[in-house]
PDB file of N, CA and C in Angstrom:
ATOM      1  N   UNK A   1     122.174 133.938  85.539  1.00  0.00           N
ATOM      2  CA  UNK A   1     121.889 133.120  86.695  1.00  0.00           C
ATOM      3  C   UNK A   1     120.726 132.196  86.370  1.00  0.00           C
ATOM      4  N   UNK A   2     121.244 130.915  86.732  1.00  0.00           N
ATOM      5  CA  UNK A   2     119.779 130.171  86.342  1.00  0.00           C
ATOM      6  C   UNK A   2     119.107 129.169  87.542  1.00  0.00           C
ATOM      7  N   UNK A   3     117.853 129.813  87.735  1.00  0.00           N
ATOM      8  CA  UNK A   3     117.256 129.430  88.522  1.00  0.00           C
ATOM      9  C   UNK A   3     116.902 127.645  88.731  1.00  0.00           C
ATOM     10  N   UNK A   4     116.354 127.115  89.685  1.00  0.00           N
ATOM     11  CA  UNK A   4     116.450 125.894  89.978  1.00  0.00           C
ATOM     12  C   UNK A   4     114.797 125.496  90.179  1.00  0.00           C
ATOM     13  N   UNK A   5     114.304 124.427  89.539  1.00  0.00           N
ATOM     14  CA  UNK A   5     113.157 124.240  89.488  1.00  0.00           C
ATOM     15  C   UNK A   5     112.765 122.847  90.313  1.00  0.00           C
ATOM     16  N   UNK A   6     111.631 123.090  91.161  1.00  0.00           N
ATOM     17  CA  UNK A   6     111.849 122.778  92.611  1.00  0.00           C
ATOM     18  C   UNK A   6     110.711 121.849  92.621  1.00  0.00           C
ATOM     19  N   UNK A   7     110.325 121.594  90.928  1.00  0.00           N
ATOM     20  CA  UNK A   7     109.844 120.398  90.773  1.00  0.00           C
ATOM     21  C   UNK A   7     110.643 119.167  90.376  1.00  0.00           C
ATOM     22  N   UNK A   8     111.647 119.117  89.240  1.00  0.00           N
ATOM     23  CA  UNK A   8     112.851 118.682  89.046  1.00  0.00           C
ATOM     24  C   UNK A   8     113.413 118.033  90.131  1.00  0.00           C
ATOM     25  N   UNK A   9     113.262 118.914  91.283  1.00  0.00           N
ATOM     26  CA  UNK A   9     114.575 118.743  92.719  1.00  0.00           C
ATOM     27  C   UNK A   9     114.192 117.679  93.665  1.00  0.00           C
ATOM     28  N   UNK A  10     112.536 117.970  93.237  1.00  0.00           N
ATOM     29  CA  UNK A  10     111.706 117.054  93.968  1.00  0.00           C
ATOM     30  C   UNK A  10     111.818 115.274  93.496  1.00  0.00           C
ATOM     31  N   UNK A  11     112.060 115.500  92.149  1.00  0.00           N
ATOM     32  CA  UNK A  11     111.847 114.412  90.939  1.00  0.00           C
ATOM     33  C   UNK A  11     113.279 113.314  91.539  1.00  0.00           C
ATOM     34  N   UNK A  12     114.628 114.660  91.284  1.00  0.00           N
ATOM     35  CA  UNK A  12     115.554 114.436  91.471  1.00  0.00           C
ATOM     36  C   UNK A  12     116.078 113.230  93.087  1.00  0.00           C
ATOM     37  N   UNK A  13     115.183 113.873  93.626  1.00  0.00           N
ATOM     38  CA  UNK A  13     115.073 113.358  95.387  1.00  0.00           C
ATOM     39  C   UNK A  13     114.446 112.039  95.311  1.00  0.00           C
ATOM     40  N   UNK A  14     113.378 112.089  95.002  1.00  0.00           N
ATOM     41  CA  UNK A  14     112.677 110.776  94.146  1.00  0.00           C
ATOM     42  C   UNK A  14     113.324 109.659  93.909  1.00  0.00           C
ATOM     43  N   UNK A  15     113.888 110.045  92.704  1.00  0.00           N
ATOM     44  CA  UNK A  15     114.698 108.423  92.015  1.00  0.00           C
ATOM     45  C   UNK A  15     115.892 108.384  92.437  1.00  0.00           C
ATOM     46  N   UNK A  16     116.601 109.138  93.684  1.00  0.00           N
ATOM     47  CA  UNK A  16     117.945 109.133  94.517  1.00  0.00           C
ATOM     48  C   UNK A  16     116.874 107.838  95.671  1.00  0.00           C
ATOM     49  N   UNK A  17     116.349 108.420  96.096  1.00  0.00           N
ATOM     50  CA  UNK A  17     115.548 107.084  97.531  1.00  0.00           C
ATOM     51  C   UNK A  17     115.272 105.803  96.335  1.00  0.00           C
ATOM     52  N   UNK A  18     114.854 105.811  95.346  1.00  0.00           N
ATOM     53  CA  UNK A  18     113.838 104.440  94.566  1.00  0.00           C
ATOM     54  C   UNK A  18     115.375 103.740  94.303  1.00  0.00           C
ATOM     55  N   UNK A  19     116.403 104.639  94.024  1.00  0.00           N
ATOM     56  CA  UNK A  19     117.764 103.793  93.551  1.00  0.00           C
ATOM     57  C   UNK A  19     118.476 102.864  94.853  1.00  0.00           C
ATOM     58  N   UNK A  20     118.519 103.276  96.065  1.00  0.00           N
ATOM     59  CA  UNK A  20     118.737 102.625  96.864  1.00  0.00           C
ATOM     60  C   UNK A  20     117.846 101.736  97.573  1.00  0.00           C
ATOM     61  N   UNK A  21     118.807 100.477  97.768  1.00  0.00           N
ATOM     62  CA  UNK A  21     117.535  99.049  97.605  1.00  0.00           C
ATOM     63  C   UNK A  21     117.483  98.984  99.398  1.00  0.00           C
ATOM     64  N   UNK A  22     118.026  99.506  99.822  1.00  0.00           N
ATOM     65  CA  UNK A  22     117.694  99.584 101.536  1.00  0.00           C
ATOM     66  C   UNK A  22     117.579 100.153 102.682  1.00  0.00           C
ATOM     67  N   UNK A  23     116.508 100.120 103.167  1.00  0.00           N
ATOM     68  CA  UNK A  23     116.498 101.137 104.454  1.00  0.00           C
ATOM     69  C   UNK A  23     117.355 101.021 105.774  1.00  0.00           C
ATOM     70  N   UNK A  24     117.859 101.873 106.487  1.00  0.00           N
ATOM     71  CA  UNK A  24     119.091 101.355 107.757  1.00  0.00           C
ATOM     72  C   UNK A  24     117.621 102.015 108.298  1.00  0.00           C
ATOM     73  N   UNK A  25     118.247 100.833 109.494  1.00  0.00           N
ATOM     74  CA  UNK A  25     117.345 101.500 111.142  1.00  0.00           C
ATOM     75  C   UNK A  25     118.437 102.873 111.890  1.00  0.00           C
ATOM     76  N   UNK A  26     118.007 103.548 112.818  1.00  0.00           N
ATOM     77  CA  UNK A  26     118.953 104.424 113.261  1.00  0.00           C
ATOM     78  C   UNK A  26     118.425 104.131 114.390  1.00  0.00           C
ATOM     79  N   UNK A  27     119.158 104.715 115.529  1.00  0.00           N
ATOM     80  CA  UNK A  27     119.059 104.789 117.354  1.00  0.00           C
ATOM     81  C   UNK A  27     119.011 106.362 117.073  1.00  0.00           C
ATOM     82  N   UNK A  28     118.184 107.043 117.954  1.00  0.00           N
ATOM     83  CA  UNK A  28     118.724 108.352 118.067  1.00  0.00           C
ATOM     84  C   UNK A  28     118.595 108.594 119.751  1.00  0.00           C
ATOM     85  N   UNK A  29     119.848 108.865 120.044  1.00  0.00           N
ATOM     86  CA  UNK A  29     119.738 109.367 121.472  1.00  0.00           C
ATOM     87  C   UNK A  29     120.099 110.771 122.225  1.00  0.00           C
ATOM     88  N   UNK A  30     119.469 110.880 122.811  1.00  0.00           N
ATOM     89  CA  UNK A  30     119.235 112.356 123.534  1.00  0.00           C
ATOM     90  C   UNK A  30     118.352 112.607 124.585  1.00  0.00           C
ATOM     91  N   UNK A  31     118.188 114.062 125.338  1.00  0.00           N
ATOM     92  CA  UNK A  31     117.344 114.399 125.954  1.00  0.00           C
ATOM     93  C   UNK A  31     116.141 115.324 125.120  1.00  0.00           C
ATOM     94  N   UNK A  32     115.216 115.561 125.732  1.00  0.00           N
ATOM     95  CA  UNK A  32     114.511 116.630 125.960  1.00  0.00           C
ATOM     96  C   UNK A  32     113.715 117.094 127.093  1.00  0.00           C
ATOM     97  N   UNK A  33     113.684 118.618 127.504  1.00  0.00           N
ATOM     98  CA  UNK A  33     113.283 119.348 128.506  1.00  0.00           C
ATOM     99  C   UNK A  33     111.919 119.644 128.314  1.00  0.00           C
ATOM    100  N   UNK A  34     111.183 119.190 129.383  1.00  0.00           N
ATOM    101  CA  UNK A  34     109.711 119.355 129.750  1.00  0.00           C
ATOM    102  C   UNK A  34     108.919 120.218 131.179  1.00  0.00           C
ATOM    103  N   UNK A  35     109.216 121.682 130.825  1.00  0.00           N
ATOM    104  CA  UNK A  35     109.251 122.269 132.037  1.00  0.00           C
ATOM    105  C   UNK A  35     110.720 122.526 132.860  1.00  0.00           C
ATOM    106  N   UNK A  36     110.624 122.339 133.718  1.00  0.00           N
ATOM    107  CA  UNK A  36     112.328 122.075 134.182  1.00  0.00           C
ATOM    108  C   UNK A  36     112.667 120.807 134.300  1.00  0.00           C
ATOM    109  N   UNK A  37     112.028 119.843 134.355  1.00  0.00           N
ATOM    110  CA  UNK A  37     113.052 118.440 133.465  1.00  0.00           C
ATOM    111  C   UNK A  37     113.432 117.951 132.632  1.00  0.00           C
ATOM    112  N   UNK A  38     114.661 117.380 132.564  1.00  0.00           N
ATOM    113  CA  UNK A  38     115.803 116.946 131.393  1.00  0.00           C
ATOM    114  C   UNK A  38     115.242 115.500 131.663  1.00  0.00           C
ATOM    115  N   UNK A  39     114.508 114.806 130.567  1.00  0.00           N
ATOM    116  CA  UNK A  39     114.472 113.286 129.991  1.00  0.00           C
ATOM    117  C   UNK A  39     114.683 113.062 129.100  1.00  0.00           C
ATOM    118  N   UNK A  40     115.446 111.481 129.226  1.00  0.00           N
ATOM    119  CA  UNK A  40     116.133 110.927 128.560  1.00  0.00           C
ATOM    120  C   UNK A  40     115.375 110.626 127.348  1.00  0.00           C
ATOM    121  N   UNK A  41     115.935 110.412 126.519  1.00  0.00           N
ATOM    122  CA  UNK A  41     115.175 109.536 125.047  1.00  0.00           C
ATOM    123  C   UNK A  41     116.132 108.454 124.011  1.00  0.00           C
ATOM    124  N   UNK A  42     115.663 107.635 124.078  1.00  0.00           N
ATOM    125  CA  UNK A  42     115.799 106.669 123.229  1.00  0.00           C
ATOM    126  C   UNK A  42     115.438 106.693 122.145  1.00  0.00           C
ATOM    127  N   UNK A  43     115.240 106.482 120.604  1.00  0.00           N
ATOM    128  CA  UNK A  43     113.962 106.740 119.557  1.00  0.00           C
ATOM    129  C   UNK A  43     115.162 106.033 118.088  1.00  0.00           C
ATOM    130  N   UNK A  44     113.955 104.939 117.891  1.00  0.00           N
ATOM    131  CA  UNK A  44     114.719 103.883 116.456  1.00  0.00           C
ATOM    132  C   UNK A  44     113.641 104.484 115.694  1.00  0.00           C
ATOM    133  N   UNK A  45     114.183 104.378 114.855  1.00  0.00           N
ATOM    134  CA  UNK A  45     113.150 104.347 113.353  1.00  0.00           C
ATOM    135  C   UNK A  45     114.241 103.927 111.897  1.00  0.00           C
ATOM    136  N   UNK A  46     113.558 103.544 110.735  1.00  0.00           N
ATOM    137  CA  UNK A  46     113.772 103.303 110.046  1.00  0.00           C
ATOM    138  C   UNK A  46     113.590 104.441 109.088  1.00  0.00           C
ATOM    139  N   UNK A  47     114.626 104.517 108.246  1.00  0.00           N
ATOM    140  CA  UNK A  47     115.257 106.069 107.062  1.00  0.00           C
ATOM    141  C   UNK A  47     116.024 105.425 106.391  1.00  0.00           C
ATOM    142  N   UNK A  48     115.960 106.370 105.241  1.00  0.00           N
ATOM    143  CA  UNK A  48     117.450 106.270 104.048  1.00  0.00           C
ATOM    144  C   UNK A  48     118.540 107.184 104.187  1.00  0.00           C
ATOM    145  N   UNK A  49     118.303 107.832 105.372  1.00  0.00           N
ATOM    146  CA  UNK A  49     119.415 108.647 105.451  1.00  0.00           C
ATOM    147  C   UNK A  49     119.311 109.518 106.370  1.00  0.00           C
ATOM    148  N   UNK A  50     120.223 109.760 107.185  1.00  0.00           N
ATOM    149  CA  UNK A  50     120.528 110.956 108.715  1.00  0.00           C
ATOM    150  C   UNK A  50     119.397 111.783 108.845  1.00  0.00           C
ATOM    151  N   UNK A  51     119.605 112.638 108.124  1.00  0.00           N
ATOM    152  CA  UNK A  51     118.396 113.690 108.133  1.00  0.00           C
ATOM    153  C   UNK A  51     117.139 113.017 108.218  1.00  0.00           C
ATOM    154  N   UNK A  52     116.977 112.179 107.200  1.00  0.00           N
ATOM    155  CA  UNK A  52     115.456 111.418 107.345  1.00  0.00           C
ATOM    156  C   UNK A  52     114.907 110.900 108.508  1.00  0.00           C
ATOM    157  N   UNK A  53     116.100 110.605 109.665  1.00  0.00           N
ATOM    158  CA  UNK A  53     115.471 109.890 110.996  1.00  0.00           C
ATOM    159  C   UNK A  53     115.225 111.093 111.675  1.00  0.00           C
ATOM    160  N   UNK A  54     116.677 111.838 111.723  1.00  0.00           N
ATOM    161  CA  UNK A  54     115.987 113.196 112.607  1.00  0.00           C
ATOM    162  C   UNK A  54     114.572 114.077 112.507  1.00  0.00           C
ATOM    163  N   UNK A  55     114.811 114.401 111.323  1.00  0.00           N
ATOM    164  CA  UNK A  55     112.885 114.625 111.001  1.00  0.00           C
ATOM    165  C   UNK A  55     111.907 113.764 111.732  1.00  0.00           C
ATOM    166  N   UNK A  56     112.108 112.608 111.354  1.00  0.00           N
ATOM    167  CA  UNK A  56     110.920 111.811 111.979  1.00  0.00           C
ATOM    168  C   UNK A  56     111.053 111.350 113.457  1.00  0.00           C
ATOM    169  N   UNK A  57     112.156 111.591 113.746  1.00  0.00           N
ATOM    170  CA  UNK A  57     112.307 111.991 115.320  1.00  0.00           C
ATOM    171  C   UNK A  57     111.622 113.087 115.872  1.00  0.00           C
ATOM    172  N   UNK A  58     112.310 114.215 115.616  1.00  0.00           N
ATOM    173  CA  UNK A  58     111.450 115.713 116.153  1.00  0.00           C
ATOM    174  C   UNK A  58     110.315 115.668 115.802  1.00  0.00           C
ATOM    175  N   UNK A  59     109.796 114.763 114.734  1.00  0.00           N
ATOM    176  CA  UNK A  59     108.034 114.814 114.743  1.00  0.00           C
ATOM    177  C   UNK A  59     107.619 114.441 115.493  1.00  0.00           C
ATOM    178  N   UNK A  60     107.882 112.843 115.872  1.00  0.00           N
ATOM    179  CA  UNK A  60     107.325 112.014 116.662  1.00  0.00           C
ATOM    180  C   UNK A  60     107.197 112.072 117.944  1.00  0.00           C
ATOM    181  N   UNK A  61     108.909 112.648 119.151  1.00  0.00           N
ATOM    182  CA  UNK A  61     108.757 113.456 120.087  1.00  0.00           C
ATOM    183  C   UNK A  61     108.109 114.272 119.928  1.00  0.00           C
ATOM    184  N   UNK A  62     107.754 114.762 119.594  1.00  0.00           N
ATOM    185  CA  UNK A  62     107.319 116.438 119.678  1.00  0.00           C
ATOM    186  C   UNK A  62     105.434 115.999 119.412  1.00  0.00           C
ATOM    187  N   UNK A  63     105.395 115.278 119.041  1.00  0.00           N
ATOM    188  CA  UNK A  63     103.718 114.952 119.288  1.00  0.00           C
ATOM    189  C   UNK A  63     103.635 114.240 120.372  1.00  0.00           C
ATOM    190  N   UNK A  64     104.290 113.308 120.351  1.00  0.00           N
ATOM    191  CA  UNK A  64     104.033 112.274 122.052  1.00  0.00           C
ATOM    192  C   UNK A  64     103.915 112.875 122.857  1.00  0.00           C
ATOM    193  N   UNK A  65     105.215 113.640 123.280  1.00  0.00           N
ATOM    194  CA  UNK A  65     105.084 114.811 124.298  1.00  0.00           C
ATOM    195  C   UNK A  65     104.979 116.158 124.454  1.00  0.00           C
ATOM    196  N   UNK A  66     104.280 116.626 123.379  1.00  0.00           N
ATOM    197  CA  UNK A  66     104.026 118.353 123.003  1.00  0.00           C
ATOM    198  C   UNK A  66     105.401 118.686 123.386  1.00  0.00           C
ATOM    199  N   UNK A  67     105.814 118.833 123.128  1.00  0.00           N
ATOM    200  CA  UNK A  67     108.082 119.243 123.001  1.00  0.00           C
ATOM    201  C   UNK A  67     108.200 120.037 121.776  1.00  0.00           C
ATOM    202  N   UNK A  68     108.278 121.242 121.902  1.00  0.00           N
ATOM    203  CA  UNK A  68     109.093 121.921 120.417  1.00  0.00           C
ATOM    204  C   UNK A  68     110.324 121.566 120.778  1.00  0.00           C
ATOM    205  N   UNK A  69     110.806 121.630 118.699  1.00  0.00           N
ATOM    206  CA  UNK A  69     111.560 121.234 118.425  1.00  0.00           C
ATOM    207  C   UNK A  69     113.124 122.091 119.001  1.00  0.00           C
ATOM    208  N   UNK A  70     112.939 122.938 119.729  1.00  0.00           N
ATOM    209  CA  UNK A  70     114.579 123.548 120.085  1.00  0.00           C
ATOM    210  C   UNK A  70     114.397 123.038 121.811  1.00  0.00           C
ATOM    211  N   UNK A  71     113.533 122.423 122.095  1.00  0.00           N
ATOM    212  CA  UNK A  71     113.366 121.479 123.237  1.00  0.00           C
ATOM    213  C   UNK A  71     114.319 120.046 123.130  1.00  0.00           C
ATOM    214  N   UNK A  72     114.346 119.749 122.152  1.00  0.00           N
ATOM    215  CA  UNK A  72     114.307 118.363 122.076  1.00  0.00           C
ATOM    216  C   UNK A  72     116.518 118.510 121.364  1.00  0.00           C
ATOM    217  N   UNK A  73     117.412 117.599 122.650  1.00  0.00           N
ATOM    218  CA  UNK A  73     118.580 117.702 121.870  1.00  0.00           C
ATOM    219  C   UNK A  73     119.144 116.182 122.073  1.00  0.00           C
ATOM    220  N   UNK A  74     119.842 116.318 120.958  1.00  0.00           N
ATOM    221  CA  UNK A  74     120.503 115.037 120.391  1.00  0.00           C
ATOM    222  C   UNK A  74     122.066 114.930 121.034  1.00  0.00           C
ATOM    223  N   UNK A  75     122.372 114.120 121.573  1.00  0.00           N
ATOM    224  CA  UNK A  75     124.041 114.017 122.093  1.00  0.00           C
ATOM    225  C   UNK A  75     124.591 113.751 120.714  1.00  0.00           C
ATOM    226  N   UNK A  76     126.074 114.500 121.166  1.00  0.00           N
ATOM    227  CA  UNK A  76     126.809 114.645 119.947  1.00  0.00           C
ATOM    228  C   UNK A  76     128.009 113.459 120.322  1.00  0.00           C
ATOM    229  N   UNK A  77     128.160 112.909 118.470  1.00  0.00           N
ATOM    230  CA  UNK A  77     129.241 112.063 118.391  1.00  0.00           C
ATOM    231  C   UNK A  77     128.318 110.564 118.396  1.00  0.00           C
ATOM    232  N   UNK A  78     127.541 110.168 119.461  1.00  0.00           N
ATOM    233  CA  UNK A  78     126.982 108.360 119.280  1.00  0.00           C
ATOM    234  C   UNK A  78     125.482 108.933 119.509  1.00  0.00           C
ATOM    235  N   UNK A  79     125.080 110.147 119.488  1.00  0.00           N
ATOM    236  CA  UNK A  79     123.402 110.497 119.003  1.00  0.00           C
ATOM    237  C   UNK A  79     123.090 109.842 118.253  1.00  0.00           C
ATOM    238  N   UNK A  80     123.584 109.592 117.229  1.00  0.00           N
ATOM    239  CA  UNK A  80     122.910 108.557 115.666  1.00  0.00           C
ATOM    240  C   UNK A  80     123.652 107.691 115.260  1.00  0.00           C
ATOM    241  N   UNK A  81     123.214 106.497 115.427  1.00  0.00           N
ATOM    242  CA  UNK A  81     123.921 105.813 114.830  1.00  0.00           C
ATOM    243  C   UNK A  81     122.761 104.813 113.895  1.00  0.00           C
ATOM    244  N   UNK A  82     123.795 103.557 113.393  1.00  0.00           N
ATOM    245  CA  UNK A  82     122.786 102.940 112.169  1.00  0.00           C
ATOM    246  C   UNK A  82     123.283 101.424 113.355  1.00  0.00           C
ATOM    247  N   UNK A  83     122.317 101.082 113.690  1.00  0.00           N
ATOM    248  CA  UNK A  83     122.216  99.583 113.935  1.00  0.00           C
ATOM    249  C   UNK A  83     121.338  98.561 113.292  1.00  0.00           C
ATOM    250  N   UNK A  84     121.364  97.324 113.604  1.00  0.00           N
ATOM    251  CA  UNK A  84     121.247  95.930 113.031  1.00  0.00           C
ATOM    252  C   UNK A  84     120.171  95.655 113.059  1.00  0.00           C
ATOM    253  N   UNK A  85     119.169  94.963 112.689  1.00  0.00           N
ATOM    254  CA  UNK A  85     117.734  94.753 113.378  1.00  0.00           C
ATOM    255  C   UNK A  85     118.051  93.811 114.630  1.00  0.00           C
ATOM    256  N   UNK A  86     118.952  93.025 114.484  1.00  0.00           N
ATOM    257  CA  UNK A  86     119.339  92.102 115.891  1.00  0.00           C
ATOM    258  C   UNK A  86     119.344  93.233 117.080  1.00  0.00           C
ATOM    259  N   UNK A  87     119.840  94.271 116.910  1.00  0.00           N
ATOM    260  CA  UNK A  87     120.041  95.325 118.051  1.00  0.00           C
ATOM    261  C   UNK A  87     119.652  95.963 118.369  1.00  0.00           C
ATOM    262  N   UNK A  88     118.287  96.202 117.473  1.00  0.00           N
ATOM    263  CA  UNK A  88     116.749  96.861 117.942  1.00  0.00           C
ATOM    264  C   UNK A  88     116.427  96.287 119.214  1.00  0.00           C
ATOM    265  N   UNK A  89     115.839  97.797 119.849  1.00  0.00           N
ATOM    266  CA  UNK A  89     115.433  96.777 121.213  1.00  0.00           C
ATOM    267  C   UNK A  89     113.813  97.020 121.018  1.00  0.00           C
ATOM    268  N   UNK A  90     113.010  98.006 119.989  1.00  0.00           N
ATOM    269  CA  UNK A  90     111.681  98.098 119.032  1.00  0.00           C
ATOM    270  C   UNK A  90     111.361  96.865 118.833  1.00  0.00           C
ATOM    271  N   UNK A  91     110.479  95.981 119.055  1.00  0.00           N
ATOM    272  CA  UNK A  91     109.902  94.721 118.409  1.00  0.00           C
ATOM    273  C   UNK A  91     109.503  94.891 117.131  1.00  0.00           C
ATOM    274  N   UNK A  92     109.409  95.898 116.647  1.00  0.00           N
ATOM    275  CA  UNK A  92     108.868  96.460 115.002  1.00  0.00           C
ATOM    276  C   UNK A  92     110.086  95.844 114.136  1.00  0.00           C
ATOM    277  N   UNK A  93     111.569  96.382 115.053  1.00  0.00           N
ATOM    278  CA  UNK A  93     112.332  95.955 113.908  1.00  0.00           C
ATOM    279  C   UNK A  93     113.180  94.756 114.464  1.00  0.00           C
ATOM    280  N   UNK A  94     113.204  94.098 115.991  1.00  0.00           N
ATOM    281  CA  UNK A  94     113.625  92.777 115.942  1.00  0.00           C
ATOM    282  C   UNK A  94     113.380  91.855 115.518  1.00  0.00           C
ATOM    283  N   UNK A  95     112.074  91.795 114.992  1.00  0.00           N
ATOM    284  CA  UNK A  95     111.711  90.461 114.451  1.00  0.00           C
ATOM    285  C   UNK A  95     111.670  90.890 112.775  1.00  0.00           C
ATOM    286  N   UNK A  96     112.526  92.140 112.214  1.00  0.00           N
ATOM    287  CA  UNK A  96     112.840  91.730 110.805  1.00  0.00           C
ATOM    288  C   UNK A  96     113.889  91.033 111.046  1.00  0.00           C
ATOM    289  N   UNK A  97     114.220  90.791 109.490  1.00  0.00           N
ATOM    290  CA  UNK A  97     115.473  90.775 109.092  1.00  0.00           C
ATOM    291  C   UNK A  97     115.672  91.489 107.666  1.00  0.00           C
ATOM    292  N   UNK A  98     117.021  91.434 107.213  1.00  0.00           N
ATOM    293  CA  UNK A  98     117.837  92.748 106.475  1.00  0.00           C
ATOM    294  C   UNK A  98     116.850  92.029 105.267  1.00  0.00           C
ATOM    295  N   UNK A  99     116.546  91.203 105.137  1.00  0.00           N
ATOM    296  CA  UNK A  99     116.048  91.142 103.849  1.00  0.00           C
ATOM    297  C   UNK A  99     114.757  91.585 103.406  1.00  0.00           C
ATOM    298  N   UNK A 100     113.687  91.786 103.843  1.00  0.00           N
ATOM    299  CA  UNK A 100     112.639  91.983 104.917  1.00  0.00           C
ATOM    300  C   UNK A 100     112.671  93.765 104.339  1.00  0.00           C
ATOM    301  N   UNK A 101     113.358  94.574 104.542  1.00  0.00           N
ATOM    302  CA  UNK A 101     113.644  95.923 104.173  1.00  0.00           C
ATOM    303  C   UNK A 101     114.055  96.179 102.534  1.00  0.00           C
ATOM    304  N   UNK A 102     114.022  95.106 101.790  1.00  0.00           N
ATOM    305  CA  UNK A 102     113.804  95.398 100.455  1.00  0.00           C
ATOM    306  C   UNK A 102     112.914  96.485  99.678  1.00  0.00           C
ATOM    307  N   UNK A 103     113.026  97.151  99.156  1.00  0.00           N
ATOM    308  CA  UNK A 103     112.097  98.058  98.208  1.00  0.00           C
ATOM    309  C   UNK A 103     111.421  97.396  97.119  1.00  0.00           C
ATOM    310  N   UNK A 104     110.158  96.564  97.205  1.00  0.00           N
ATOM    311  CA  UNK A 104     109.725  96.210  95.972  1.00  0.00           C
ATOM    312  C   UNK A 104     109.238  97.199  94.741  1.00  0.00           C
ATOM    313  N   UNK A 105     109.533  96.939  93.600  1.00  0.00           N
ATOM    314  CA  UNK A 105     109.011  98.077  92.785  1.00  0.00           C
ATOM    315  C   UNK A 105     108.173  97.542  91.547  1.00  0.00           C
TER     316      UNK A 105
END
């Protein structure tokens, strides 16, 4: 059995993000419960990939509004999607554009 070295994996993770030349914005939509209320949430951010927004989703809720994370749920099926910077409704990312999200190296 040969073990997996979890510096490597790290390395590996590394030059998988540096190889791709662009970041997608995501929408993530859902609720979360604060006491006994259900509010709504909206939340864009910019990632290289699914997992990467959700992380920085449940961080970001979850500090704004002290929300643990089995508080906080995502609607299933149009919870995530990847939109345009035109369709940001974030001023962070309406006034990019796709080119603008380049990786200089």
């Amino acid at each position: 059995m040969r073990l997996l070295d979890i510096n490597s994996l790290k390395k590996k993770e590394f030059i998988r993000r540096i190889m791709s030349d662009t970041a997608n914005i995501f929408r993530i939509k859902g609720f979360f419960i604060k006491g006994k209320t259900r509010i709504p949430l909206t939340f864009e951010c910019r990632a290289y990939k699914e997992e990467d927004a959700l992380e920085k989703a449940f961080s970001e809720i979850g500090s704004r509004h002290r929300v643990k994370r089995d508080r906080i749920f995502i609607e299933r099926g149009k919870g995530i999607e990847i939109i345009s910077a035109e369709e940001a409704v974030n001023p962070e990312f309406s006034e990019m554009d796709d080119a603008s999200f380049k990786i200089y190296r």
